[in-house]
N, C-alpha and C. Protein backbone atom coordinates (compact mmCIF):
# COMPACT_ATOMS: atom_id res chain seq x y z
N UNK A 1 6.34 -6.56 -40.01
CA UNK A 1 6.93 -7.56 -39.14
C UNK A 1 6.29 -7.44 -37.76
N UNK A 2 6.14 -8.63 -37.32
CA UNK A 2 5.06 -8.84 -35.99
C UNK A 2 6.10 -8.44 -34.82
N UNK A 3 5.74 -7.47 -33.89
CA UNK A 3 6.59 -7.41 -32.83
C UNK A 3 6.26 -8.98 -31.55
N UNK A 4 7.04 -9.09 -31.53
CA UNK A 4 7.02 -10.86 -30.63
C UNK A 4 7.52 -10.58 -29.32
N UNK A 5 8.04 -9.48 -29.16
CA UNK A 5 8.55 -9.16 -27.64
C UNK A 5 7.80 -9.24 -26.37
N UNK A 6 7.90 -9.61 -25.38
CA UNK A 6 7.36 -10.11 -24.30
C UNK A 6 6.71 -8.83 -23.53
N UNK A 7 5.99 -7.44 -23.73
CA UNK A 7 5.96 -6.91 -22.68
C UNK A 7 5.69 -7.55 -21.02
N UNK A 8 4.41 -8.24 -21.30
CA UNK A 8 3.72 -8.02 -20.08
C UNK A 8 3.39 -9.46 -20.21
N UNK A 9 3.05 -10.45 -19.27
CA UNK A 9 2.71 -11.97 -19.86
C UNK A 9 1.22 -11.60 -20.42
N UNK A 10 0.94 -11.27 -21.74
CA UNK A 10 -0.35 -11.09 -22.52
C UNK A 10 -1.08 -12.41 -22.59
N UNK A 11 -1.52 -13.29 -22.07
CA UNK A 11 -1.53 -14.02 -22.30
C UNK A 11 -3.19 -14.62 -22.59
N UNK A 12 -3.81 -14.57 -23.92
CA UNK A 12 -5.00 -15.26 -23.70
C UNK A 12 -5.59 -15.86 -22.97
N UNK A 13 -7.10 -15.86 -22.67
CA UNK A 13 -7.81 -16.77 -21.45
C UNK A 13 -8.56 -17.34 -22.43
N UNK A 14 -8.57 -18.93 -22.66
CA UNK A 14 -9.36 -19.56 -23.35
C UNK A 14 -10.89 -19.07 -23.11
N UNK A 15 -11.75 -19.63 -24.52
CA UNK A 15 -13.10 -18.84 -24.31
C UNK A 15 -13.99 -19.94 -23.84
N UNK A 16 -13.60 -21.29 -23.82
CA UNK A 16 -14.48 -22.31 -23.22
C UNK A 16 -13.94 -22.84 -21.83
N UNK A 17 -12.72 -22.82 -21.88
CA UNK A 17 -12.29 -22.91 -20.19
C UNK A 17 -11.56 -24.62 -20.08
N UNK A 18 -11.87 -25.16 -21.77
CA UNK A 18 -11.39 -26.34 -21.25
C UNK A 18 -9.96 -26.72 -22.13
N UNK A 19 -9.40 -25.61 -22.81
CA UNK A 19 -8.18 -25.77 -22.94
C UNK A 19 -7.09 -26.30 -22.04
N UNK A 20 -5.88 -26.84 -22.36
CA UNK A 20 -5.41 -27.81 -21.75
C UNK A 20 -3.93 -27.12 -20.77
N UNK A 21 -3.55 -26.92 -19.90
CA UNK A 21 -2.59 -26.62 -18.88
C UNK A 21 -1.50 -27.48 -19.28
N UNK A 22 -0.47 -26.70 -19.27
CA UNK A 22 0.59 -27.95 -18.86
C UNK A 22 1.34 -27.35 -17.74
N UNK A 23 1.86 -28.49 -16.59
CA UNK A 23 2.41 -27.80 -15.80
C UNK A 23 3.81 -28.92 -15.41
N UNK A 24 4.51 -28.65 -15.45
CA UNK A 24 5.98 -29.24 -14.96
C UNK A 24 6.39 -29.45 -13.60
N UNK A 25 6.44 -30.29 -12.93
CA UNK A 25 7.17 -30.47 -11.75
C UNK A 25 8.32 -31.08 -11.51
N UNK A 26 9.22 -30.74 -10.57
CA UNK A 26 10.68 -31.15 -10.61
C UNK A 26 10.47 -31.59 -8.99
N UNK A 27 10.69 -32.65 -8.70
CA UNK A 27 10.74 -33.66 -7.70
C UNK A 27 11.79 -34.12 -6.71
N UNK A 28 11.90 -33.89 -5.78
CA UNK A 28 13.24 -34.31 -4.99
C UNK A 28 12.51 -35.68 -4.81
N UNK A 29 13.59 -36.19 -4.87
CA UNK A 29 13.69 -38.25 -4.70
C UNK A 29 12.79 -38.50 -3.45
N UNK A 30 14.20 -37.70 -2.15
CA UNK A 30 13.41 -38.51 -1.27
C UNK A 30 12.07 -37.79 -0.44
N UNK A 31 11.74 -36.56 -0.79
CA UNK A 31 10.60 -36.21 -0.04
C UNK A 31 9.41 -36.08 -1.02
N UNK A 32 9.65 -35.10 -2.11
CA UNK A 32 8.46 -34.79 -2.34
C UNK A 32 7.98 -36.07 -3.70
N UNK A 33 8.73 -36.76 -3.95
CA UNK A 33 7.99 -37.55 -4.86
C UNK A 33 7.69 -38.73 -4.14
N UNK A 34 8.06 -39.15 -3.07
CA UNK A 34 7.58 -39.87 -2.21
C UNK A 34 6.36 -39.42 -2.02
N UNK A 35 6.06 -37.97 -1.71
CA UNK A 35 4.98 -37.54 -1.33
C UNK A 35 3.90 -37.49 -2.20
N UNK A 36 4.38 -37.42 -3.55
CA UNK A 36 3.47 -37.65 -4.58
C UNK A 36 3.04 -39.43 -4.31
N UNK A 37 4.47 -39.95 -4.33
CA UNK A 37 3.67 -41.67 -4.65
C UNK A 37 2.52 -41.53 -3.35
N UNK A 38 2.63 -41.11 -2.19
CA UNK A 38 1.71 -41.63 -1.33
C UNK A 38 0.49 -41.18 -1.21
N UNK A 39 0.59 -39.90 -1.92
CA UNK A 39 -0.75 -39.22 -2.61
C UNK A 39 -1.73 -40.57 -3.88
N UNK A 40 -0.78 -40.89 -4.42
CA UNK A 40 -1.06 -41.68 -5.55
C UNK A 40 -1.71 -43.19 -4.69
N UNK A 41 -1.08 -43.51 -3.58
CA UNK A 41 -1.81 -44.95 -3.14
C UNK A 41 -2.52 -44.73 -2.55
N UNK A 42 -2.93 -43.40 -1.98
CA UNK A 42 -3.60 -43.29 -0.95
C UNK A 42 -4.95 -42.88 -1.46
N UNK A 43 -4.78 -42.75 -2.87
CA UNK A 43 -6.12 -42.91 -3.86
C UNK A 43 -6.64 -41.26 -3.53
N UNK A 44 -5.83 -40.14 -3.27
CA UNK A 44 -5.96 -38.63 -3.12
C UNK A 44 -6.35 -38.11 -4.62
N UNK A 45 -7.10 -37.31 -4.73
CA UNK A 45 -7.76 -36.77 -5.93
C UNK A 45 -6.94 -35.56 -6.12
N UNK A 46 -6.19 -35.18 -7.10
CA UNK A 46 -5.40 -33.88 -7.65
C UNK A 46 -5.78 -33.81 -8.82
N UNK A 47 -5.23 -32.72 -9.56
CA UNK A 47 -5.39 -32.60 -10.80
C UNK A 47 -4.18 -33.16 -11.87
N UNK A 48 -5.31 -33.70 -13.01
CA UNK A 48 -3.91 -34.38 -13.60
C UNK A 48 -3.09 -33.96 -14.61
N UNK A 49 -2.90 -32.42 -14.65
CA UNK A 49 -2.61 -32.11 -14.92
C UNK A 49 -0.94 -31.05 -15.07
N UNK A 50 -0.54 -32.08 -14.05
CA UNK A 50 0.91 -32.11 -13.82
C UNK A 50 2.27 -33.48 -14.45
N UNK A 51 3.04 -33.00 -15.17
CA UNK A 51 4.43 -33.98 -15.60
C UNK A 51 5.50 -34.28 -14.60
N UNK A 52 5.57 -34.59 -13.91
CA UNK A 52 6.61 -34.85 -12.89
C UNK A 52 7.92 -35.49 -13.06
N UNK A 53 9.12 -34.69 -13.23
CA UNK A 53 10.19 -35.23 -12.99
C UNK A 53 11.18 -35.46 -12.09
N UNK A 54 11.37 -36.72 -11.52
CA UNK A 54 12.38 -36.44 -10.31
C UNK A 54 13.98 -36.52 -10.51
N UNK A 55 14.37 -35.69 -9.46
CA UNK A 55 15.41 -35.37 -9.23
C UNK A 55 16.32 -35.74 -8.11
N UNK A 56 17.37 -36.04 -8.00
CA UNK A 56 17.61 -36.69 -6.56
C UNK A 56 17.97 -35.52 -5.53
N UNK A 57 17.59 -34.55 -5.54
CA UNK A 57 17.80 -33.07 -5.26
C UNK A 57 17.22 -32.01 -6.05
N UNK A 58 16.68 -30.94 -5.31
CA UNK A 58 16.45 -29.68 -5.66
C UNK A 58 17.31 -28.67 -6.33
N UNK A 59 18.27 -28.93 -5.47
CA UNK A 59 19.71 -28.03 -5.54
C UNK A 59 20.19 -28.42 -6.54
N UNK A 60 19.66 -29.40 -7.39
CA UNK A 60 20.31 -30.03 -8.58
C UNK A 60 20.08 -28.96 -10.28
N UNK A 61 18.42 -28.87 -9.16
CA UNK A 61 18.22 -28.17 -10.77
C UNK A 61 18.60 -26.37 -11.11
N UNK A 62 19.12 -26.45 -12.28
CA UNK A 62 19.48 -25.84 -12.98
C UNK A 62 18.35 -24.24 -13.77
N UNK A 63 18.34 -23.26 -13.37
CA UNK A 63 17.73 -22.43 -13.63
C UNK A 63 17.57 -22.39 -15.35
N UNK A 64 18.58 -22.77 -15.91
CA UNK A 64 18.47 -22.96 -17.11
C UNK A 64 17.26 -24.35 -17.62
N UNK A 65 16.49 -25.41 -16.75
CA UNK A 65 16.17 -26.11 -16.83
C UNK A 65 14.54 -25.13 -16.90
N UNK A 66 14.41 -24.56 -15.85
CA UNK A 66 12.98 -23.81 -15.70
C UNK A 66 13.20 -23.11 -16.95
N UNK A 67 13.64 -22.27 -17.27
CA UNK A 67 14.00 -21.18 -18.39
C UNK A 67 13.10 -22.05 -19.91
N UNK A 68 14.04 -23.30 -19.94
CA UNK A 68 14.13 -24.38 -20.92
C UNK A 68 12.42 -24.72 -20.98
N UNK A 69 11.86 -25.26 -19.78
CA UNK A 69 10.45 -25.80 -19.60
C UNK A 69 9.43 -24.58 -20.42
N UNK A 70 9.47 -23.19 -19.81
CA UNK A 70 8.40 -22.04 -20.17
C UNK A 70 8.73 -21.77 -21.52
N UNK A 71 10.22 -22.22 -22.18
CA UNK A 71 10.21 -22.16 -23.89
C UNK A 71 10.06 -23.16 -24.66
N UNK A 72 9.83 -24.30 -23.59
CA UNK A 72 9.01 -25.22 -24.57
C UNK A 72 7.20 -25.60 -24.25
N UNK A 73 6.95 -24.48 -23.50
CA UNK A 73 5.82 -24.23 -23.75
C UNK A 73 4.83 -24.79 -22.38
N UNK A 74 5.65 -24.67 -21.29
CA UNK A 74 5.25 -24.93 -19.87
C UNK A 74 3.95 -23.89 -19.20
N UNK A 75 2.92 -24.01 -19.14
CA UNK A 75 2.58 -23.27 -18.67
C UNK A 75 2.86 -22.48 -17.10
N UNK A 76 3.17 -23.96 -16.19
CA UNK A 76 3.58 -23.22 -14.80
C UNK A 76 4.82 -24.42 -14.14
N UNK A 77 5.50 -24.39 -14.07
CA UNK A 77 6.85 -25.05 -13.11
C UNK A 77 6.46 -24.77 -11.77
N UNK A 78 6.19 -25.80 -11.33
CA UNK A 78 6.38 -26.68 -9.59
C UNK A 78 7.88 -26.87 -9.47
N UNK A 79 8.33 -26.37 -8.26
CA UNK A 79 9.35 -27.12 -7.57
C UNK A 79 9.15 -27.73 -6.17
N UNK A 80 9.14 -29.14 -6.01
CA UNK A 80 9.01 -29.46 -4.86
C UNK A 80 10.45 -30.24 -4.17
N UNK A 81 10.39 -29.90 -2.92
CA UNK A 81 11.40 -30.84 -2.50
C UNK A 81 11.71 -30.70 -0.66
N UNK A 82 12.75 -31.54 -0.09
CA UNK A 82 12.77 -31.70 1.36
C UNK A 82 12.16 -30.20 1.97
N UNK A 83 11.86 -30.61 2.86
CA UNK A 83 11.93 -28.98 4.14
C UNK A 83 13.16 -28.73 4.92
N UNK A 84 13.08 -27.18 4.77
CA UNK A 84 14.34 -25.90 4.86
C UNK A 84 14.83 -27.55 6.28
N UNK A 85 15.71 -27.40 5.90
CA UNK A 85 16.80 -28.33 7.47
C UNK A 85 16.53 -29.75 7.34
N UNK A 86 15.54 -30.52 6.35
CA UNK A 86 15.69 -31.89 6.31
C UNK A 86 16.31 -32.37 4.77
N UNK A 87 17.15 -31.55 4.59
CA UNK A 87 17.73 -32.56 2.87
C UNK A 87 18.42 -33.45 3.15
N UNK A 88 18.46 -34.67 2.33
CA UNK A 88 19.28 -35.40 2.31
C UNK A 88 20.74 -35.21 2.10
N UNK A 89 20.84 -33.85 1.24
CA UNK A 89 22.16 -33.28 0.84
C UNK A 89 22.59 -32.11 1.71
N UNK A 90 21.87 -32.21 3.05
CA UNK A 90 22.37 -30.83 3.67
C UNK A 90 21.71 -29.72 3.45
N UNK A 91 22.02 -29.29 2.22
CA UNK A 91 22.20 -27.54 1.54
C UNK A 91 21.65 -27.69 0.47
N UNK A 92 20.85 -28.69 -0.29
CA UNK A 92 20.18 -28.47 -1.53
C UNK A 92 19.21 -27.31 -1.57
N UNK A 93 18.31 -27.67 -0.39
CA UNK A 93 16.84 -26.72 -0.34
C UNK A 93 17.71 -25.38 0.23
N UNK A 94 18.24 -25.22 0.36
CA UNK A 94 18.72 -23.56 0.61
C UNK A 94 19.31 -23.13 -0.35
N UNK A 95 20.55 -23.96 -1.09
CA UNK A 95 20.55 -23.49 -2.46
C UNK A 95 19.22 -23.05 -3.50
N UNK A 96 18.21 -24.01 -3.51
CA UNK A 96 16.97 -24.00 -4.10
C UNK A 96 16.19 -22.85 -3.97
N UNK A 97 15.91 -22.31 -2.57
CA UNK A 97 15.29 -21.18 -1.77
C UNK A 97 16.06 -20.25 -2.44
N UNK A 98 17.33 -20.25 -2.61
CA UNK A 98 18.02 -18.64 -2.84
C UNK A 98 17.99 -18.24 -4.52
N UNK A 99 17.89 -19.61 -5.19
CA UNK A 99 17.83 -19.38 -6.88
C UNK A 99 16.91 -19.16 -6.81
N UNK A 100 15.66 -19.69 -6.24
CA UNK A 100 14.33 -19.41 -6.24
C UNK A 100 13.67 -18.03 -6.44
N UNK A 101 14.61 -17.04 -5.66
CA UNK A 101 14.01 -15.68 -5.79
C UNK A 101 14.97 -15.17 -6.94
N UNK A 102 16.05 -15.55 -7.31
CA UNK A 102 16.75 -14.92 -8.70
C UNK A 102 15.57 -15.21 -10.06
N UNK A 103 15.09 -16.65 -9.88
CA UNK A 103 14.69 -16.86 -10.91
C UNK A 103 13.31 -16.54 -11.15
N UNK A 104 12.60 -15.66 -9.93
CA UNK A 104 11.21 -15.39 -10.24
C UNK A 104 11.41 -13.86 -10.19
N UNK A 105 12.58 -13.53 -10.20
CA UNK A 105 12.82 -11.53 -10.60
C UNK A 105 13.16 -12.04 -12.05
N UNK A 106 13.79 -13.08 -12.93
CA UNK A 106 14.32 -13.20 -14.14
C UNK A 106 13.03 -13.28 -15.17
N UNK A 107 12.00 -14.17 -14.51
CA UNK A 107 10.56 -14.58 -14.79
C UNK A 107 10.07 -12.91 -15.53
N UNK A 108 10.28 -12.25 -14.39
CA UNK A 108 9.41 -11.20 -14.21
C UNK A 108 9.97 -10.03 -15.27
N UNK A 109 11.24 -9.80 -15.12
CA UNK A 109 12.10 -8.54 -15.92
C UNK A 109 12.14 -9.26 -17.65
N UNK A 110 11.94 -10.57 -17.78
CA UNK A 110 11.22 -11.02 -19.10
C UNK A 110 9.92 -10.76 -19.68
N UNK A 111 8.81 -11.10 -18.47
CA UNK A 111 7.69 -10.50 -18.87
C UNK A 111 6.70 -11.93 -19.03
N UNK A 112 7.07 -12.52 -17.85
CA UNK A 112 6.30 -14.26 -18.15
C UNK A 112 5.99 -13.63 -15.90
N UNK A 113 4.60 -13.85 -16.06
CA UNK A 113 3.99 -13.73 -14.82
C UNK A 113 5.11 -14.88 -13.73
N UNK A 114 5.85 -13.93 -12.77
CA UNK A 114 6.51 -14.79 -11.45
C UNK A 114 5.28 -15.82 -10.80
N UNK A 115 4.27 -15.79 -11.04
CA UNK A 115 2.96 -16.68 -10.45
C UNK A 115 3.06 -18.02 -10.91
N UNK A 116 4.05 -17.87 -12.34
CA UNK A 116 3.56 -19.13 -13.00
C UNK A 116 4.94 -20.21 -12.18
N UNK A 117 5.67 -19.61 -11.58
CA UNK A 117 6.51 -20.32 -10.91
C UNK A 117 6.23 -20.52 -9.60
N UNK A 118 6.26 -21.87 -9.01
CA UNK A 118 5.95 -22.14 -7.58
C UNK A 118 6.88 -23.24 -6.72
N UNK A 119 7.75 -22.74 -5.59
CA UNK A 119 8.27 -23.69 -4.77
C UNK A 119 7.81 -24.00 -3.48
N UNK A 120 7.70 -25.50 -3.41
CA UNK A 120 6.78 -25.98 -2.14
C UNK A 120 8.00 -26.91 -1.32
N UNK A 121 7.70 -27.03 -0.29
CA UNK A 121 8.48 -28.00 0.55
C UNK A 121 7.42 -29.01 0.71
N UNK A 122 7.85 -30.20 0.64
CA UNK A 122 6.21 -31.63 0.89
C UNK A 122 7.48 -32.48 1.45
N UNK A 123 7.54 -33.15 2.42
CA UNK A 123 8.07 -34.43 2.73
C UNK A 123 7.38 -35.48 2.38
N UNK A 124 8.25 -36.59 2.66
CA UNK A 124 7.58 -37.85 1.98
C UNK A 124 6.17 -38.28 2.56
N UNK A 125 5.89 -37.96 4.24
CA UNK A 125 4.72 -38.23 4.87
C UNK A 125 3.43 -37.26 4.65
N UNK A 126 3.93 -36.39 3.73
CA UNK A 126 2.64 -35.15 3.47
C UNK A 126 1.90 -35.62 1.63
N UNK A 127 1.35 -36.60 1.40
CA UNK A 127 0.79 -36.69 0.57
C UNK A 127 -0.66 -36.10 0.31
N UNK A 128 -1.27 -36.15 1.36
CA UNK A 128 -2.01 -35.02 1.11
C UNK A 128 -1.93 -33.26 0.81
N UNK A 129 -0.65 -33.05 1.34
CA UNK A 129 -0.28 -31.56 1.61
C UNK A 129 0.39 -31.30 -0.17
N UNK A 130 0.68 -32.95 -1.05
CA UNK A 130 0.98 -32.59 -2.21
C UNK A 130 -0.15 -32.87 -3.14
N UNK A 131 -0.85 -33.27 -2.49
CA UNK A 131 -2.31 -33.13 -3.24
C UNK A 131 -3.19 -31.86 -3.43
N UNK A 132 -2.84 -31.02 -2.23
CA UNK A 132 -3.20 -29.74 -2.15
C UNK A 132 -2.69 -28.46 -2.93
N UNK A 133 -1.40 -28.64 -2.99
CA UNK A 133 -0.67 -27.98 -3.62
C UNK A 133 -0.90 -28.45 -5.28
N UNK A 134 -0.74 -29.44 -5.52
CA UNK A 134 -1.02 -29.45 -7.22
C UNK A 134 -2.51 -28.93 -7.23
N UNK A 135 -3.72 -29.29 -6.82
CA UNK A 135 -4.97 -28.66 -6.83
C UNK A 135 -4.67 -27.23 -6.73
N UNK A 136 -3.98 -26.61 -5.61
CA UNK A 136 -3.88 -25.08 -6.12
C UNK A 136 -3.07 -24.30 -6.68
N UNK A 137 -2.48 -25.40 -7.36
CA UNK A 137 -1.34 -24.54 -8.32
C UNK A 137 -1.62 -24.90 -9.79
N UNK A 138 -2.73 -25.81 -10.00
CA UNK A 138 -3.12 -25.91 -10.96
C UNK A 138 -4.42 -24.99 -11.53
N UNK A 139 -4.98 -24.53 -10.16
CA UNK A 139 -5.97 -23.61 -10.20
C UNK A 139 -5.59 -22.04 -10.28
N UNK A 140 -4.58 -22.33 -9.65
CA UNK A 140 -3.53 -20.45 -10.02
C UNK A 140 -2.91 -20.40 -11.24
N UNK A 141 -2.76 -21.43 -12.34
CA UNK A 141 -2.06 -21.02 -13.86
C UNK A 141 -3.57 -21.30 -14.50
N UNK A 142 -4.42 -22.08 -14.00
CA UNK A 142 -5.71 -21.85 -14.74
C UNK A 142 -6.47 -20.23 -15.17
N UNK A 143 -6.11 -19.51 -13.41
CA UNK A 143 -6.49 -18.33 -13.32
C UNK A 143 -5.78 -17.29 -14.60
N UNK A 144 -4.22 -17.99 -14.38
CA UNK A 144 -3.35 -17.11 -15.51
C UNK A 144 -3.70 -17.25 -16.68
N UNK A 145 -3.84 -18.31 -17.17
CA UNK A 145 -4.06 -18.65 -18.24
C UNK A 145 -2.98 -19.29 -19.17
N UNK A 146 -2.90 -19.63 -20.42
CA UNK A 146 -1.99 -20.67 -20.97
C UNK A 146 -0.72 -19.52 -21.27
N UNK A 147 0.65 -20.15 -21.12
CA UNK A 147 1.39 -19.26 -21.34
C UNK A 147 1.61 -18.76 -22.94
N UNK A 148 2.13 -17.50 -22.65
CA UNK A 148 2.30 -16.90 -24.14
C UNK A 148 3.30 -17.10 -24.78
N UNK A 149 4.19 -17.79 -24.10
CA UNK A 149 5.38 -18.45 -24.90
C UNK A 149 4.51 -19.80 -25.68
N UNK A 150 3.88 -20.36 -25.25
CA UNK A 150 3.28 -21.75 -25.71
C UNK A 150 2.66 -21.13 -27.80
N UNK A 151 2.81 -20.34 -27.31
CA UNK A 151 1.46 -19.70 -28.25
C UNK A 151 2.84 -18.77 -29.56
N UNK A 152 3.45 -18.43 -28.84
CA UNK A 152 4.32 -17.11 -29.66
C UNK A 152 5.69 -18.22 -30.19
N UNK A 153 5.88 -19.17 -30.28
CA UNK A 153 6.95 -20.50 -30.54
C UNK A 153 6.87 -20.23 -31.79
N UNK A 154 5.30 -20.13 -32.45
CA UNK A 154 4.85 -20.10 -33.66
C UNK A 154 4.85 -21.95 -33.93
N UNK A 155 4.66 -22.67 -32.87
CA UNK A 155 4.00 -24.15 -32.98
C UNK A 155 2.91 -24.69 -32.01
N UNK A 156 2.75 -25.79 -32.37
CA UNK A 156 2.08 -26.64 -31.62
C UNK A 156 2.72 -27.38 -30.54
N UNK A 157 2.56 -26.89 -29.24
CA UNK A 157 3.23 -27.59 -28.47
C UNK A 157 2.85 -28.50 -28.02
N UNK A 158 1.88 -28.83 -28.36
CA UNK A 158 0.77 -30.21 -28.23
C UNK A 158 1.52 -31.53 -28.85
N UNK A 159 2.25 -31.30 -30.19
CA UNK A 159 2.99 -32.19 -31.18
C UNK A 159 4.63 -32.72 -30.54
N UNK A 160 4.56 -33.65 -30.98
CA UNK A 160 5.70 -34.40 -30.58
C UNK A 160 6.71 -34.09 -31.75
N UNK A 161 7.57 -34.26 -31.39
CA UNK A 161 9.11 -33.48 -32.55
C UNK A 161 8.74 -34.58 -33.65
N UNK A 162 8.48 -36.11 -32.99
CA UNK A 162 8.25 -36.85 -34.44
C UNK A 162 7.06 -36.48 -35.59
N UNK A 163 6.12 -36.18 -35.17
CA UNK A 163 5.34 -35.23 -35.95
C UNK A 163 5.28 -33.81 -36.42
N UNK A 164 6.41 -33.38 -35.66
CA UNK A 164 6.60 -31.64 -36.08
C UNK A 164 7.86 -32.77 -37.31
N UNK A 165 8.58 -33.19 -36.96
CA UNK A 165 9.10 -34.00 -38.14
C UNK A 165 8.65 -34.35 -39.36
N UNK A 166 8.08 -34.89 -38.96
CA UNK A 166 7.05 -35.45 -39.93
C UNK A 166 6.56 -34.76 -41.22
N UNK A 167 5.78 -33.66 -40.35
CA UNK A 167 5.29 -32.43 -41.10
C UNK A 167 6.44 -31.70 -42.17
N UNK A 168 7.83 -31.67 -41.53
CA UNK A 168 8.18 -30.68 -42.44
C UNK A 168 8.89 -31.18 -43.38
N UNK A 169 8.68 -32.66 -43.59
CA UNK A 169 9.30 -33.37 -44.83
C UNK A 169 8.37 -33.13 -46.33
């Protein structure tokens, strides 16, 4: 029987380099996906190798949500959202800031590299500053490499449930 336990994030480095990243981002409404759209009109070059979901708050999301992303085969989770004293909700981004460090000691005492998790502050007028940040946070899980949960599922996380469906009829 295969031991599957997580020591250390073991995680293969592809041997051609052009294996595929996936990386998750969780979006506050009003700053940082603003900051994405204005990255996006402003015709800014990032990598496209980010899923973006928004949120109408930071403080919204749920540690169980990141947890959820790296077991379905995330390579690195972005959190972006207002700056420390401009939320729309007050206290989201400080709630956010303080789970933030629970959930990259939880990362870690599992055995999935704390690197592969990243929280940025971008307001809505910094579209370049979120152009920067996906470029180097896509270049820091490149460095890591694909996660070993993606790999140890014992699937294809490439496949859509209707085809993992599919298959097992």
């Amino acid at each position: 029987m295969a031991d599957t336990s997580l020591k250390k994030d073991q995680t293969a480095k592809p041997e051609d380099g052009n294996e595929k990243i996936r990386i998750l981002a969780f979006l506050c409404n009003w700053c940082s996906y603003a900051g994405a759209d204005l990255a996006g009109v402003s015709r800014l070059q990032y990598p496209p190798d980010v899923k973006s979901i928004r949120v109408m708050c930071t403080g919204t999301i749920s540690p169980h949500y990141i947890l959820k992303a790296f077991q379905e085969g995330a390579d690195g989770v972005l959190i972006a959202g207002c700056h420390i004293g401009d939320c729309h909700y007050l206290k989201g981004n400080y709630a956010t800031a303080k789970r933030f460090r629970v959930i990259k000691d939880l990362l870690e005492s599992i055995g999935i590299d704390p690197g592969r998790l990243r929280l940025e502050w971008v307001s809505a007028a910094e579209g370049e500053k979120y152009a920067d940040v996906i470029a180097s946070f896509t270049e820091q899980i490149k460095e890591i490499g694909k996660s070993p949960l993606s790999k140890s599922m014992g699937r294809d996380v490439n496949k859509s449930k209707a085809q993992v469906a599919d298959e097992s009829v």
